[in-house]
Protein backbone atom coordinates (compact mmCIF):
# COMPACT_ATOMS: atom_id res chain seq x y z
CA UNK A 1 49.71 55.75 -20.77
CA UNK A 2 50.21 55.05 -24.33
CA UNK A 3 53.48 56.47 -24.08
CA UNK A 4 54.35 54.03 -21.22
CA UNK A 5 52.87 51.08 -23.47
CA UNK A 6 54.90 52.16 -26.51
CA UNK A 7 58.48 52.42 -24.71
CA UNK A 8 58.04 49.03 -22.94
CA UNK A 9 57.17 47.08 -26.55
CA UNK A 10 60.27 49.19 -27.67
CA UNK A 11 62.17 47.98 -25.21
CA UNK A 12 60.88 44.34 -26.21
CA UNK A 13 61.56 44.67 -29.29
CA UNK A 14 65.01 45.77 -28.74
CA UNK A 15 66.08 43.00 -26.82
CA UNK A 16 64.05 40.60 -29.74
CA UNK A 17 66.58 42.43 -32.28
CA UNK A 18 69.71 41.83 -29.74
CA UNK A 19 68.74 38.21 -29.65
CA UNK A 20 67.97 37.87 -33.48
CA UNK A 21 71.00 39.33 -34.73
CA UNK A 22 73.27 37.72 -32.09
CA UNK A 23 72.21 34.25 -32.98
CA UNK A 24 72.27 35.08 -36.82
CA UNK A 25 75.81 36.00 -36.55
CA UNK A 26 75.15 39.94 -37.33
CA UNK A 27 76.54 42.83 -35.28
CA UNK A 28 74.15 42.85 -32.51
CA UNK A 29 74.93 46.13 -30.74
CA UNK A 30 74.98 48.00 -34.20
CA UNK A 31 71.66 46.67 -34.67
CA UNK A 32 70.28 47.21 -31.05
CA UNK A 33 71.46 50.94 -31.08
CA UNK A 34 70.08 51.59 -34.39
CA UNK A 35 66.34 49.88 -32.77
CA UNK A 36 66.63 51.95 -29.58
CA UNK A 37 67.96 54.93 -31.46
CA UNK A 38 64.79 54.73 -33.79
CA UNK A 39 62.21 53.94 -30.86
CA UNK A 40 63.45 57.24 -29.04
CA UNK A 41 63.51 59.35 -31.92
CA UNK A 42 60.27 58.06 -33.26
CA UNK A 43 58.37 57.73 -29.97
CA UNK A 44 59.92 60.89 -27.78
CA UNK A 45 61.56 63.64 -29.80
CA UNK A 46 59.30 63.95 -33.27
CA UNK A 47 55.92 64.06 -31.68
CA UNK A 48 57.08 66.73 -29.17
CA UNK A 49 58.75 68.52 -31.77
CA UNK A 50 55.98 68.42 -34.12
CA UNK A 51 53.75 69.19 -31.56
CA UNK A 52 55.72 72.29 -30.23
CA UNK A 53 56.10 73.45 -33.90
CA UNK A 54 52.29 73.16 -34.18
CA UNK A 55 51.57 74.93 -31.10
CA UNK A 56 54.32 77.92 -32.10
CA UNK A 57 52.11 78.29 -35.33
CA UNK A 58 48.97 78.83 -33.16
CA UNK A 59 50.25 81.10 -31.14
CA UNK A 60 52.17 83.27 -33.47
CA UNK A 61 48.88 83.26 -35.35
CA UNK A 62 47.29 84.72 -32.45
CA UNK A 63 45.71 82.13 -30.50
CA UNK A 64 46.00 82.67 -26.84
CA UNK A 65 47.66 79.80 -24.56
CA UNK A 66 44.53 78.11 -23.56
CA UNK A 67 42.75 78.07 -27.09
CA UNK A 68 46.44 75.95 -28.05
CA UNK A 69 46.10 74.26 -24.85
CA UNK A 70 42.71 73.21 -25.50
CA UNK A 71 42.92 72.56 -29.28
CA UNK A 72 46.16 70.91 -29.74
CA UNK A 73 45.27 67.58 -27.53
CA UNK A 74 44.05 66.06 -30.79
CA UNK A 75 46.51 66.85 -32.98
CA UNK A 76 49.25 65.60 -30.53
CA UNK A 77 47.37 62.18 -30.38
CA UNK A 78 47.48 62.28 -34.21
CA UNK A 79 51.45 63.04 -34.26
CA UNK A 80 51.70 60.20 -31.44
CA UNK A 81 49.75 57.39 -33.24
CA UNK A 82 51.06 57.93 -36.06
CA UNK A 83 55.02 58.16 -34.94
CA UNK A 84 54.23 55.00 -32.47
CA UNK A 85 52.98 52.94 -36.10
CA UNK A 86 56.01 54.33 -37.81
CA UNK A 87 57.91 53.22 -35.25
CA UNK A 88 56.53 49.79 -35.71
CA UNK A 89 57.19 49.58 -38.85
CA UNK A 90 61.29 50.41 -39.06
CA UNK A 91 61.32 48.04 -35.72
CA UNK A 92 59.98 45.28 -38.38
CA UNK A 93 62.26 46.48 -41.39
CA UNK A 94 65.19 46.01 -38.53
CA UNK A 95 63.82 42.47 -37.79
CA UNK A 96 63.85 41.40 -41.44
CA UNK A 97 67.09 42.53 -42.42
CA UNK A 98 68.52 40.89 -38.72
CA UNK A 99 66.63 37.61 -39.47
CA UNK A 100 68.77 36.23 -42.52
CA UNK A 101 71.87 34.18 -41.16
CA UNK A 102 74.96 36.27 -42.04
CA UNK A 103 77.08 34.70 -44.97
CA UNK A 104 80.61 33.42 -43.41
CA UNK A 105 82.28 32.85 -46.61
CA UNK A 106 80.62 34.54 -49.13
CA UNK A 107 81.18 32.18 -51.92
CA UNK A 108 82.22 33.30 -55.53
CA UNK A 109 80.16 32.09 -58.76
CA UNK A 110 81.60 28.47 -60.11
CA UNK A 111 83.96 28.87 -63.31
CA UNK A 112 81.83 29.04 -66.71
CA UNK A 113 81.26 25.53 -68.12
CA UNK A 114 83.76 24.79 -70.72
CA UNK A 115 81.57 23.52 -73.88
CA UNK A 116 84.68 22.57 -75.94
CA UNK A 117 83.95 19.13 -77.40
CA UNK A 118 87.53 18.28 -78.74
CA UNK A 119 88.88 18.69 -75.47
């Protein structure tokens, strides 16, 4: 369930990003692939890969399949909590950087002030 909940505010957020960076003249595909990119990684791959590392560590320790079964349903929540906050927080590091309007002309500093009094 809270995997379901945390893909469909990823998916929100994506499209948020798409929108922000579109209207703020940024490069809105570059920015939605890097939010979708993040949300999978984050959300999917490290907490089963964390998880499975974990779980390798048991066993190879000498813990039989059910004891890791039984033991690593905590642990997993853990990893998933805590990858599904992280995730949170690059999605709103995206949105800031995506929320600035995008210079056009990026204007060059004015010529120093010439002081000289005799002219």
């Amino acid at each position: 369930m809270l995997i379901i909940l945390s893909l469909a505010l990823a998916v929100i957020f994506t499209v948020l990003i798409y929108r922000t960076a579109k209207q703020n003249g940024h490069n809105a595909a570059m920015w939605t692939a890097i939010s979708a990119g993040a949300s999978i990684i984050l959300q999917l791959v490290v907490p089963v890969a964390v998880t499975a590392i974990i779980a390798a560590v048991w066993m190879s320790s000498g813990k039989t399949t059910a004891q890791v079964r039984e033991d690593i349903l905590m642990p997993a929540f853990i990893i998933t909590v805590a990858c599904w906050v992280l995730n949170i927080v690059v999605i709103m590091l995206i949105m800031k950087k995506v929320s600035p309007l995008a210079e056009e002309n990026p204007t060059t500093p004015p010529p120093p002030t010439d002081f000289n009094i005799n002219g």
